[in-house]
Structures are given as structure tokens and as C-alpha cells.
Protein backbone atom coordinates (compact mmCIF):
# COMPACT_ATOMS: atom_id res chain seq x y z
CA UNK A 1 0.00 0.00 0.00
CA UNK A 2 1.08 3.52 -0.91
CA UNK A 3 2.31 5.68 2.00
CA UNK A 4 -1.10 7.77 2.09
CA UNK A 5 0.66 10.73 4.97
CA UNK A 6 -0.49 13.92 3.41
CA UNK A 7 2.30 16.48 2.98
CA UNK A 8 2.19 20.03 4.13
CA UNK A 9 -0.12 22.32 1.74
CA UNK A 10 -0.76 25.71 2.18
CA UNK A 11 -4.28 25.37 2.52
CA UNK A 12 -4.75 28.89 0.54
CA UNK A 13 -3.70 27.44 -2.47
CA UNK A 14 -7.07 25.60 -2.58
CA UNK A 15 -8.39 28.77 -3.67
CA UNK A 16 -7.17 29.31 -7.46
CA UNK A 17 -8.51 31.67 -9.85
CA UNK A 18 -10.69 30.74 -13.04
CA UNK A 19 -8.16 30.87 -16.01
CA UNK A 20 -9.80 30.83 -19.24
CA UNK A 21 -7.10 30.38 -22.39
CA UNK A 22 -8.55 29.36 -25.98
CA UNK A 23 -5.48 27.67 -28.22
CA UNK A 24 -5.19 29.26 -31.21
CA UNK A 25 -1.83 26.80 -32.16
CA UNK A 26 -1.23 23.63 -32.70
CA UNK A 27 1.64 22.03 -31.54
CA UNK A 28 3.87 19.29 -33.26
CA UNK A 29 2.76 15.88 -32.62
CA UNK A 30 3.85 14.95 -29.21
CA UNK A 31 2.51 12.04 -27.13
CA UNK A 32 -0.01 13.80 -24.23
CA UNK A 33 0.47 11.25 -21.26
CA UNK A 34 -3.07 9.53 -19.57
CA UNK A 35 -2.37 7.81 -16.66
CA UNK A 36 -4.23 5.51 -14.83
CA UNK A 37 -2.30 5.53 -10.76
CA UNK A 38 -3.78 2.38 -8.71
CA UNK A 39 -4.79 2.45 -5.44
CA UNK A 40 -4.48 6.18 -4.96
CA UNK A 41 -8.33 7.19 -6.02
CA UNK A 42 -9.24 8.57 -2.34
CA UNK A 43 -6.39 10.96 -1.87
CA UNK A 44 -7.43 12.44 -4.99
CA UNK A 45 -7.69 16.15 -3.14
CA UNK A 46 -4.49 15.24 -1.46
CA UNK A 47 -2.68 14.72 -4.64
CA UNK A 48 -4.07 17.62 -6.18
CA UNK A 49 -2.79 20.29 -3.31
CA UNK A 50 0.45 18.76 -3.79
CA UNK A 51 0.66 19.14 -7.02
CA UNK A 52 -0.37 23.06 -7.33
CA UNK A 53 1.80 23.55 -4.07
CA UNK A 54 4.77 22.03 -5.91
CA UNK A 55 4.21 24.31 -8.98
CA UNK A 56 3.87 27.33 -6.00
CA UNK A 57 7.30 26.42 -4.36
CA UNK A 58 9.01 26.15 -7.87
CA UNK A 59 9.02 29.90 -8.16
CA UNK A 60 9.14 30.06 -11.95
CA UNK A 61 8.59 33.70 -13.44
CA UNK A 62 5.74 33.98 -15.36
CA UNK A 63 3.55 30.72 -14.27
CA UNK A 64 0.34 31.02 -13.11
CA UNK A 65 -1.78 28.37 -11.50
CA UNK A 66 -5.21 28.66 -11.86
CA UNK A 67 -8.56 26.06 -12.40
CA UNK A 68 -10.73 26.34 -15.92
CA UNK A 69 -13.20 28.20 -16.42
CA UNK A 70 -15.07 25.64 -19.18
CA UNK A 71 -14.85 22.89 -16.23
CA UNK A 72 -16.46 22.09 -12.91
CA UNK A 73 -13.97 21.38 -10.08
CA UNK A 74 -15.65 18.63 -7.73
CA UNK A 75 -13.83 17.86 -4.35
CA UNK A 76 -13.18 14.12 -3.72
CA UNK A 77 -14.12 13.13 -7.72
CA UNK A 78 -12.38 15.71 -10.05
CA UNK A 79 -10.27 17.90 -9.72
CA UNK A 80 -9.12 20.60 -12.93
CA UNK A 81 -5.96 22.41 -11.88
CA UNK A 82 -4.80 25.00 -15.39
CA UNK A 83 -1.29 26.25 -15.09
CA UNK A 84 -0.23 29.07 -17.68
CA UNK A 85 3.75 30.18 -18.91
CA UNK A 86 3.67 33.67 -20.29
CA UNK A 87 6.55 33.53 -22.68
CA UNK A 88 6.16 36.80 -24.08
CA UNK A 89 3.16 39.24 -24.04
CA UNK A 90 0.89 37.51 -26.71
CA UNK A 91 2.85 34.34 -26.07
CA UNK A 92 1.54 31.75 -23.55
CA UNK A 93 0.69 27.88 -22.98
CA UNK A 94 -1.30 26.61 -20.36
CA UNK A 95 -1.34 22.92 -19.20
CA UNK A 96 -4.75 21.37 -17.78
CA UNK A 97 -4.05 18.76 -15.65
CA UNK A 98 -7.33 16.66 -14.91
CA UNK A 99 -7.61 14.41 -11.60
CA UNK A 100 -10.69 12.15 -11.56
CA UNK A 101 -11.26 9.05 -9.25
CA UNK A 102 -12.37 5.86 -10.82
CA UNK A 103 -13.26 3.70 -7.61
CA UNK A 104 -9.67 3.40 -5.96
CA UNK A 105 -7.72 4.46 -8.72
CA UNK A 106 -7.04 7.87 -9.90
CA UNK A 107 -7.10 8.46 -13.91
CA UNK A 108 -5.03 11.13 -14.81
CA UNK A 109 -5.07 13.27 -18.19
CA UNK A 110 -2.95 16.12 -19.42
CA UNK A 111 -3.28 18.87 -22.45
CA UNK A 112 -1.61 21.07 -23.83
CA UNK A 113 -3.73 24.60 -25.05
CA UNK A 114 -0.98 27.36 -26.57
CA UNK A 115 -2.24 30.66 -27.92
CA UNK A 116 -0.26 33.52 -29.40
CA UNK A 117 -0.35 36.01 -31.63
CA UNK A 118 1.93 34.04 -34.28
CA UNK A 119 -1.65 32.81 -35.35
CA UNK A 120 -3.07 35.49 -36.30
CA UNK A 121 0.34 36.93 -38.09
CA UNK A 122 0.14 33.14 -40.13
CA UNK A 123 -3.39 33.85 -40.61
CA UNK A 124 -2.94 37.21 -41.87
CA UNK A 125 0.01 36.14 -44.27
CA UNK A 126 -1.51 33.21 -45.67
CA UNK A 127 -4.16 35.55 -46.31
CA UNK A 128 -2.15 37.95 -48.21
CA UNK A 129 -0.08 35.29 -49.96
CA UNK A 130 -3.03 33.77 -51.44
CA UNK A 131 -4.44 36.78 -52.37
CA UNK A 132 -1.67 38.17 -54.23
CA UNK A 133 -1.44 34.85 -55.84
CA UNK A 134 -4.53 34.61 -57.13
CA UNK A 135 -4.84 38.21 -58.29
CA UNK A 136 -1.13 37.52 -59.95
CA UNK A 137 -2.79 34.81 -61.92
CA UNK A 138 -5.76 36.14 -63.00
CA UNK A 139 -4.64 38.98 -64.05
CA UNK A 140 -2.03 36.85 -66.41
CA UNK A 141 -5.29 34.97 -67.68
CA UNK A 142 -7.07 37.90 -68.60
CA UNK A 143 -4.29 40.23 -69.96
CA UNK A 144 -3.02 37.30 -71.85
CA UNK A 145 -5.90 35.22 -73.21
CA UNK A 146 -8.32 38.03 -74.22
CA UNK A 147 -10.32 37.30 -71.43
CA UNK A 148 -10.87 40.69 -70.17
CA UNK A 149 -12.51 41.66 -73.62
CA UNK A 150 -14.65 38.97 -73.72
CA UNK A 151 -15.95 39.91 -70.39
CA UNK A 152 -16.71 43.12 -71.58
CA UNK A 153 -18.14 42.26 -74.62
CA UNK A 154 -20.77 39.95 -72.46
CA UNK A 155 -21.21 43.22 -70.35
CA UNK A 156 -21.51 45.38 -73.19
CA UNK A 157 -24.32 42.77 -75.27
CA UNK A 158 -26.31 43.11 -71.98
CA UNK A 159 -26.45 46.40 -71.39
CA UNK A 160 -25.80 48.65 -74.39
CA UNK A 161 -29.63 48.77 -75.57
CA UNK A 162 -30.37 50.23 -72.55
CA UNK A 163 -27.42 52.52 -71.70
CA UNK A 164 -26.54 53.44 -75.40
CA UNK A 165 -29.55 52.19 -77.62
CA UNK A 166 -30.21 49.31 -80.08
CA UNK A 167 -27.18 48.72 -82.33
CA UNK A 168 -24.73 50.20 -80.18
CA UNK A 169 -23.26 47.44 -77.90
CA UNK A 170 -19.52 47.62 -80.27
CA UNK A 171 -19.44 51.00 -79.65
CA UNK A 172 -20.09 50.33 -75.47
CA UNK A 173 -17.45 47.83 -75.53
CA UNK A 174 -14.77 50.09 -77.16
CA UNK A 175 -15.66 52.90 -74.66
CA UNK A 176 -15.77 50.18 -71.47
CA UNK A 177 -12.32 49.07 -72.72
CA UNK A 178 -10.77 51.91 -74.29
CA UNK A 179 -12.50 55.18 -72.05
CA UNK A 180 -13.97 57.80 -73.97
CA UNK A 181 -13.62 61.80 -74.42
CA UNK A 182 -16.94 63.40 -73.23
CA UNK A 183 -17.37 67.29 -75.07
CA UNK A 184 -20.23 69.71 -73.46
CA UNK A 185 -20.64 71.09 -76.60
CA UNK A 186 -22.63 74.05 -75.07
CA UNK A 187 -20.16 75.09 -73.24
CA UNK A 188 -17.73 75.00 -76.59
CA UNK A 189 -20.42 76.71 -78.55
CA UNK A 190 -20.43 79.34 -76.08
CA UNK A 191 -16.16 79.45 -75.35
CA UNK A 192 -16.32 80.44 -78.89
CA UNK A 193 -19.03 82.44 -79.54
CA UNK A 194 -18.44 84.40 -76.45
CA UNK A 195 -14.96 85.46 -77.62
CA UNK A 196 -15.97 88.07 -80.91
CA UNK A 197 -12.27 88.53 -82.27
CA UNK A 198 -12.22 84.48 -82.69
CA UNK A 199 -15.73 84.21 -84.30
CA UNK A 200 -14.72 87.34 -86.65
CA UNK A 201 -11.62 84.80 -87.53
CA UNK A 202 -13.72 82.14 -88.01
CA UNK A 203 -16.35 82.90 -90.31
CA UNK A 204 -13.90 85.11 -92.46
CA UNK A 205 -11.52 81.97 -93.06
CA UNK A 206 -14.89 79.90 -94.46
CA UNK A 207 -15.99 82.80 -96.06
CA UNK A 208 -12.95 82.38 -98.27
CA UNK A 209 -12.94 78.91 -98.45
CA UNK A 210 -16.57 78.69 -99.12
CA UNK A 211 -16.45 75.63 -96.01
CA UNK A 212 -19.61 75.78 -94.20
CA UNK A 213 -19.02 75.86 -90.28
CA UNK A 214 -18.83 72.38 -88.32
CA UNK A 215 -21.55 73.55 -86.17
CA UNK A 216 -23.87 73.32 -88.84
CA UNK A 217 -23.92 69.69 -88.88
CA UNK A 218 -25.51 69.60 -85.83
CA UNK A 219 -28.50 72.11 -86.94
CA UNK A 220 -30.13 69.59 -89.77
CA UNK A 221 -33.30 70.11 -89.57
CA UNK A 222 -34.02 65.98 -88.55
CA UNK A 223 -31.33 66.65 -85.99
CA UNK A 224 -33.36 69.85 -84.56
CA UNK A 225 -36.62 67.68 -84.89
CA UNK A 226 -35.18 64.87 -82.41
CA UNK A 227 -34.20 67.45 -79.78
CA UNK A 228 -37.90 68.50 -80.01
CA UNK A 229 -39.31 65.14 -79.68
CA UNK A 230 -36.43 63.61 -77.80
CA UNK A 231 -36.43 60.70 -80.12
CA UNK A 232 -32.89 58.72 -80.40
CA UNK A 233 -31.04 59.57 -83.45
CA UNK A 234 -30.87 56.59 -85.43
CA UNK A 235 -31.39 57.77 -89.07
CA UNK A 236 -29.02 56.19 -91.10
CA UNK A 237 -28.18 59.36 -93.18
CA UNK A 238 -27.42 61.36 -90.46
CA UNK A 239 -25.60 58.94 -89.16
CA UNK A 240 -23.88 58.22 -91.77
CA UNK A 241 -22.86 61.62 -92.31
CA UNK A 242 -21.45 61.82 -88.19
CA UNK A 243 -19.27 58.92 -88.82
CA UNK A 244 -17.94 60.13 -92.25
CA UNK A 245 -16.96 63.05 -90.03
CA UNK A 246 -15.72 62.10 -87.04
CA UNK A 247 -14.75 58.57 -87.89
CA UNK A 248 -16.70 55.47 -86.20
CA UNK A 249 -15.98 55.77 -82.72
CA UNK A 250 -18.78 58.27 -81.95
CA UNK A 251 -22.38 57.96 -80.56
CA UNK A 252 -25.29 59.75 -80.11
CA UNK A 253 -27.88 60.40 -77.77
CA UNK A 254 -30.77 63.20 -77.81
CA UNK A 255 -32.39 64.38 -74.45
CA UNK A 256 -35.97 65.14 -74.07
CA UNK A 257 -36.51 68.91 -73.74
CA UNK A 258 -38.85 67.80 -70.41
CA UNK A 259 -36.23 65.12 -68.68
CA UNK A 260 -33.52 66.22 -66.55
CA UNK A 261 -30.20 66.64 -68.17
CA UNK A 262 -28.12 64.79 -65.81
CA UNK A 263 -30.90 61.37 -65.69
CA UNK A 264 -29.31 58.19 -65.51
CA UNK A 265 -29.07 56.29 -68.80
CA UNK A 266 -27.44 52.96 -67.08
CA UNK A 267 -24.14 53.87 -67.02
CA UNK A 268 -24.53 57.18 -65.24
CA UNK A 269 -23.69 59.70 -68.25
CA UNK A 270 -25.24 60.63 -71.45
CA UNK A 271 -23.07 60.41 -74.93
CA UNK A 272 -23.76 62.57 -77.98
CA UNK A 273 -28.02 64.40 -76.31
CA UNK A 274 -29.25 67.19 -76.57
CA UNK A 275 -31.94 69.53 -74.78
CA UNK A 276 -34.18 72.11 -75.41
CA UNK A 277 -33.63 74.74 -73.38
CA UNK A 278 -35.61 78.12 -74.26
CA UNK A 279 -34.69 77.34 -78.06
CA UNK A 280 -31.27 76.51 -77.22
CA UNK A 281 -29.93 72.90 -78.01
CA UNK A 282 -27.40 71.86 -74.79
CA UNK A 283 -25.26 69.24 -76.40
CA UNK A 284 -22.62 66.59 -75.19
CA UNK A 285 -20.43 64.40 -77.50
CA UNK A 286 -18.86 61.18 -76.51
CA UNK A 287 -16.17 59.52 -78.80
CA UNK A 288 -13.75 56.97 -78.86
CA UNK A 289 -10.54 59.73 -80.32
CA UNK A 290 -10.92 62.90 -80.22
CA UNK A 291 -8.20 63.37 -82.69
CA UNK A 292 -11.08 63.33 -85.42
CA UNK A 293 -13.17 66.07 -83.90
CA UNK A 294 -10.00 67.73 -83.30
CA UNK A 295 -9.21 67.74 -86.64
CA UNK A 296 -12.46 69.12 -88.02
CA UNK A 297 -11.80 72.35 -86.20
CA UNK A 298 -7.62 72.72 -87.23
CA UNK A 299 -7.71 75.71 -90.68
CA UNK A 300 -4.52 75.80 -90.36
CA UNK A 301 -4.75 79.29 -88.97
CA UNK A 302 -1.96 79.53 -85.27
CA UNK A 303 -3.98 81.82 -83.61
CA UNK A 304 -7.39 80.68 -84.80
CA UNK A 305 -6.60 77.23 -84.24
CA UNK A 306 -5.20 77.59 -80.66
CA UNK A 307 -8.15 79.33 -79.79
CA UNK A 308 -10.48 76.72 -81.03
CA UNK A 309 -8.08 74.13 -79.28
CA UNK A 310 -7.96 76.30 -75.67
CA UNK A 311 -11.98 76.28 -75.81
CA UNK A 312 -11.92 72.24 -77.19
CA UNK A 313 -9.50 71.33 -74.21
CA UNK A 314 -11.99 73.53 -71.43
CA UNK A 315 -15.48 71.44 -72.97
CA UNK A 316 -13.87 67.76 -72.65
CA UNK A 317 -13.31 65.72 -70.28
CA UNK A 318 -12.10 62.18 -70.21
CA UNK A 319 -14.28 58.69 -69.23
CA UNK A 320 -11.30 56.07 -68.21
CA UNK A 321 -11.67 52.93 -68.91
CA UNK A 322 -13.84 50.68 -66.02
CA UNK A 323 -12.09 48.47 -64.01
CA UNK A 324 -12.85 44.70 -63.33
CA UNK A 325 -14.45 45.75 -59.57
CA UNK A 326 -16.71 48.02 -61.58
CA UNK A 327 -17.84 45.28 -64.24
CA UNK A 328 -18.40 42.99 -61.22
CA UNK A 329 -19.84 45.57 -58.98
CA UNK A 330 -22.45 46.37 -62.21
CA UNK A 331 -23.17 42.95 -63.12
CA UNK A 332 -21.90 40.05 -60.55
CA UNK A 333 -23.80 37.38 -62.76
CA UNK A 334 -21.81 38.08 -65.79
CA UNK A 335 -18.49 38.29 -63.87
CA UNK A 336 -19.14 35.20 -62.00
CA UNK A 337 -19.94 33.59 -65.48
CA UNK A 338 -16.22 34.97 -67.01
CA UNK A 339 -14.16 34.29 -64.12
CA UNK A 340 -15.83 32.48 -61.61
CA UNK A 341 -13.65 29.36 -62.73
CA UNK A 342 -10.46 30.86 -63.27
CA UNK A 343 -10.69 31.97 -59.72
CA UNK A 344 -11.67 28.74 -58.11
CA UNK A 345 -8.64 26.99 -60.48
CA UNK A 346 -6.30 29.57 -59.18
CA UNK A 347 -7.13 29.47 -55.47
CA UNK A 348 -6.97 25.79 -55.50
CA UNK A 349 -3.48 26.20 -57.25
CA UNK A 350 -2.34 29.26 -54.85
CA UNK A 351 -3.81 27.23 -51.26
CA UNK A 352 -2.24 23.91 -51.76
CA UNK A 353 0.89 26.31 -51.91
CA UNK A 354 0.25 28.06 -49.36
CA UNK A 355 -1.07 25.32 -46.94
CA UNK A 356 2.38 23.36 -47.36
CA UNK A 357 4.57 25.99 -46.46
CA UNK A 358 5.92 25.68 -43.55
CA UNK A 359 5.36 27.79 -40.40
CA UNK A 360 8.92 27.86 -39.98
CA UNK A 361 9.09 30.82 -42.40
CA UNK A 362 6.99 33.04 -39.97
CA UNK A 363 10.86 33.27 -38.48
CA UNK A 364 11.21 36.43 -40.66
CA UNK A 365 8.30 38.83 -40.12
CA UNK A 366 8.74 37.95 -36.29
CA UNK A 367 12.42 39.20 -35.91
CA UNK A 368 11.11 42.38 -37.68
CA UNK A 369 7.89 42.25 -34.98
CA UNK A 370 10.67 41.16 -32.08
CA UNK A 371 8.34 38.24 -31.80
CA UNK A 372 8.94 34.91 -30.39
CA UNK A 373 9.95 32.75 -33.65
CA UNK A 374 7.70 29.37 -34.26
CA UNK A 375 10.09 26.80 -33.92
CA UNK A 376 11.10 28.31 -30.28
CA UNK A 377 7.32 28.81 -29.00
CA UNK A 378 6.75 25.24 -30.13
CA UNK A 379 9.79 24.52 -27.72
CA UNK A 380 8.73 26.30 -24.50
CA UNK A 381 5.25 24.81 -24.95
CA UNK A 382 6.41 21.72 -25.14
CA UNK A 383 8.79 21.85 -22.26
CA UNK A 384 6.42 23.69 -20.42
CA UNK A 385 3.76 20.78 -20.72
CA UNK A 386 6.62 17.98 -19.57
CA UNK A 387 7.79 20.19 -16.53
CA UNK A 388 4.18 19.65 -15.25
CA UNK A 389 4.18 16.24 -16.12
CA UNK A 390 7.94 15.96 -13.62
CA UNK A 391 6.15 17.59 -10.94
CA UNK A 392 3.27 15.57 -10.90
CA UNK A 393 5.54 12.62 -10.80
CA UNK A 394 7.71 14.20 -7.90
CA UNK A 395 3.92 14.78 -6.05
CA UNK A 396 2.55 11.04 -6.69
CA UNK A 397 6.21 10.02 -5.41
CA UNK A 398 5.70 11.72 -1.81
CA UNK A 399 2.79 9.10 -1.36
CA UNK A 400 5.38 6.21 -2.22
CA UNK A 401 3.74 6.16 -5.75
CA UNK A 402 5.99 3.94 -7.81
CA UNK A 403 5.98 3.22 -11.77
CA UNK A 404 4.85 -0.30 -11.08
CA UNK A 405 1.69 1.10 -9.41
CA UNK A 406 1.04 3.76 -12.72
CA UNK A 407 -0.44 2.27 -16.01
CA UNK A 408 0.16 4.67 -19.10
CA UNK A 409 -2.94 4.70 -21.12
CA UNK A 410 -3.19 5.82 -25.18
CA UNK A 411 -5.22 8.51 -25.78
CA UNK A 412 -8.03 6.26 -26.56
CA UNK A 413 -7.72 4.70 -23.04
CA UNK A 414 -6.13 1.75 -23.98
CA UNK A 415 -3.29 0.33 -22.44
CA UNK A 416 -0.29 1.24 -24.45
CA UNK A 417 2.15 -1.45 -24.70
């Protein structure tokens, strides 16, 4: 029989605080020991207040001995004891030992429960890592396999009758892909007009070359006749004669006199419109190039031509091309339908990367950070865990508690052999 003479325990350690501790690491595989001690089941509190009193008397710096707070502590059946190792701030491992009597014999389990912030610094790397990846390799697929303007010819098939009119979904895809020069061509008229030594100049020169003025194009009578009825322009001689002008890459759009100029055609804008406003058409232009609209006002004339350029350069502004967030923000059906698998390929291709790599490159970022390195917190944790273990082999040995008298159980509770 075991020499059952309780030793001397500070009976105030029987008070320990609740420590709660989550793991948020996983160790390497190492064996966690459950014991099964015979004949020792009734001094179960004994053993316990020997144990916590020998972790006391050790006097290590930054150990705390504590109970959990996720388990009930019953006198004389189970007892929880929880002790934590700060290693660092951010850095700590606690070690539940559990007590509980099974008739005259006392089973005994130990774990192991590390958290630090080196998860959340692999979790935030991983994240980044596959992230970058995948972006790196998506954007090869679409820059390099035409992708990108197939996507935006889907988007632009969808969505032109409604943002541009029937016919017109070529011209949306050049201006989604290409961007676009915008012209308020009131505010030209008027830059011009305004300004009597450059309209003198003006009419003079096609006075003598018997030119009529560009702005004349855009006072046909069926033009004038849409802006009063604010049907879409879609005559094909008047078409016809804007895109022997200004080349194909144009489009037009007329306003009704009654709607709000700035109304949302679909993609927020208008293109070529128009509106009545007391007898005065207000007119925008969207093309492609401006080089051709450019060129329809160049006579070859320095001063007249600069001026016509200064007052060109003031009306226009320019419509970038839309980015792949916008085409997904606008239509997540037809992005999902273009790259939803390329993306799926590529994170499969990017995680199984970035799941095998090892944590033992996290060694870099954390001597930057000052951190505790991997490989070393795996170390403490682990020595921390089989220090408890020592002690609670020096505290069965006060009661005469030999190996002969201790079965080592697998995890399963079988007897390990």
C-alpha cells in the first residue's frame, strides 16, 4: 500500500482563480500522457494540493496556476488544476491537468492549449499570400488570353440597348475598354461664340474657303426635330454623315426637352443628347478619339486654331476605362460567369501552396515584430507541458507512488504497450 501521509499544503492554495485560455496553435505531434495511478483514487484532493503547491514552491517567473473556467472542479471526484507560462506578451501555454477518481484508482489526463499572436500573423500572411497569388494569376489569364474583352463584350451585349440604344453594344465595348472623351458642346459653342475677335476669324476663313461651319452639322433640320421630340437619333443618313466626319468611334444620344439633363441612362452619363432649353440645343459628344473632332476644327490658322483648341481642351473631359471591380460591382452574374472558374482553379493552385509551407518561415516577419519565432514557441510549450508532467511525478512520489503502481494509457484509453 502507498504511503497515504499527506504532505504540508498551504491550505490557501485551494483557492485558485478561473483561467480561461482558448489555443489558437497547434503544436507538433507529441505524445499527451493519460495515466491511470492504482490504489491512490481517495487521496485524490491530497494529490491535487500537492501538485499546485509544488508548482507554488518552484518559483518560476511567469507561471500562473489557476482552475478552468469551461470545467467544474468537484472535491473528492475531479479535480481541474490550469497552469499558464507567459513567454512573451501575446505568447503563452497553459497545461490542464485533470484528476478524476475511478473507484480506488485515480485516472489522470494532461493537455496542452498554446495561444499567441503568431496565429493570427500566419493567418494574416496566408491571407495575403493567397491573395496576391490569385490576383497575380488572374490577371495573367485575362491580360493574356483576351479574357478581359470577352468579359466586356458579355457586359456590353447586356447592357448597351439600354445605356446606349439598339445597335450600339460595339461601340459600349470600345468605350468600357478603351475610355472615352466626353465634349459639353454648349459650353464649346459658347467658349467660342463668347470670344468676338475668334468668331470674326472664323467665319472670315470659311468665307474664303466657301467651307460651311462644323456647327452646322448639328442644326439639320431631322437633328433639330429629335431634340424636339427627344427621339434617339438613329437615321441612317445622319448617321452616316457623323461617322464620315468624325470617324466610327462616336455615338449619339438626344435628351428630351422635359427630362432632366443629368438622368441616368445605365451607365450614369449621357453620350452625344441634346436639350431644349428656351430654343437653345445643350449638347454633349462622346467619342472613342478625339483626334477626329480635333481635326475638323484645325484651318490651319496659329492663332485661330489655338483658340479653337484652348476652348476644345476647357469642354472635354475624359471617361477612363472601367475596371474589373466596376464590371463585377455592375453585373456580378456576368463576372461570375467569365471568371468564376479561373478563380476557383487559381485558389486551389495558390492554397495547396500556401497550406504546405511551412510555419517555420513566420521566423522572418517575427524578428522584424521582435516576436517569439515558431520553432522556439513550439519549444517552451512543449517543455512547459513535460515540466508539469515531472512535478506531478515528484507529487505522486511523496505518497510512495511507484511506476509499477502507474499504467500509461493511449489517448483512446487503452493500455499502451
Amino acid at each position: 500500500m502507498p504511503n497515504t501521509a499527506p504532505p504540508t499544503v498551504d491550505r490557501d492554495l485551494r483557492v485558485l482563480p478561473r483561467l480561461g485560455v482558448n489555443a489558437n496553435w497547434k503544436l507538433p505531434p507529441a505524445r499527451q500522457p493519460h495515466l491511470l495511478v492504482h490504489d491512490i483514487g481517495p487521496e485524490i484532493d491530497r494529490v491535487f494540493d500537492s501538485l499546485v503547491g509544488r508548482i507554488h514552491q518552484s518559483g518560476r517567473p511567469g507561471v500562473a496556476a489557476g482552475q478552468p473556467v469551461e470545467m467544474r472542479d468537484i472535491p473528492g471526484q475531479r479535480r481541474c488544476a490550469r497552469f499558464v507560462s507567459r513567454f512573451q506578451p501575446g505568447h503563452v501555454c497553459a497545461t490542464d491537468v485533470i484528476l478524476s477518481r475511478e473507484g480506488d484508482d485515480l485516472y489522470v489526463v494532461f493537455g496542452a492549449k498554446p495561444r499567441t499572436r503568431l496565429a493570427y500573423l500566419h493567418f494574416a500572411l496566408r491571407g495575403l499570400a493567397m491573395l496576391t497569388g490569385v490576383c497575380l494569376l488572374l490577371w495573367l489569364y485575362l491580360g493574356a488570353s483576351g479574357a478581359r474583352t470577352s468579359w466586356i463584350k458579355d457586359y456590353a451585349d447586356k447592357h448597351a440597348s439600354i445605356a446606349y440604344g439598339p445597335g450600339q453594344s460595339e461601340f459600349m465595348a470600345r468605350r468600357l475598354e478603351h475610355g472615352s472623351y466626353v465634349i459639353d458642346w454648349q459650353k464649346f459653342t459658347s467658349l467660342v461664340m463668347d470670344d468676338p475677335e475668334t468668331v470674326s476669324r472664323l467665319y472670315d476663313f470659311l468665307g474664303r474657303i466657301q467651307q460651311s461651319s462644323p456647327w452646322h452639322q448639328f442644326g439639320l433640320s431631322d437633328l433639330s426635330a429629335a431634340m424636339r421630340t427627344g427621339r434617339h437619333m438613329l437615321q441612317p443618313h445622319l448617321m452616316d454623315v457623323l461617322a464620315a466626319q468624325y470617324g466610327d468611334g462616336w455615338y449619339a444620344w438626344w435628351i428630351d426637352g422635359r427630362a432632366p439633363i443629368t438622368q441616368d441612362l445605365g451607365l450614369g452619363s449621357i453620350g452625344l443628347g441634346a436639350m431644349e432649353t428656351d430654343s437653345y440645343p445643350v449638347t454633349f459628344v462622346e467619342l472613342i478619339y478625339a483626334q477626329a473632332l480635333r481635326a475638323a476644327f484645325r484651318f490651319d490658322e496659329p492663332q485661330l486654331d489655338a483658340r479653337l483648341s484652348q476652348a476644345l481642351d476647357a469642354s472635354t473631359w475624359r471617361r477612363e476605362p472601367v475596371s474589373l471591380l466596376w464590371l463585377t460591382r455592375h453585373d456580378p452574374r456576368t463576372a461570375l460567369f467569365n471568371i468564376g472558374l479561373p478563380v476557383t482553379i487559381a485558389s486551389g493552385i495558390v492554397g495547396f501552396g500556401v497550406i504546405r509551407a511551412p510555419r517555420s518561415w513566420l521566423r522572418y516577419p517575427c524578428r522584424l515584430l521582435r516576436w517569439i519565432t515558431p520553432d522556439d514557441f513550439d519549444t517552451r510549450a512543449v517543455a512547459h507541458t513535460a515540466w508539469i508532467e515531472r512535478e506531478f511525478s515528484k507529487a505522486l512520489a511523496e505518497y510512495g507512488i511507484g511506476r509499477s503502481m502507474v499504467t500509461e494509457l493511449q489517448g483512446g484509453g487503452n493500455v499502451r504497450k
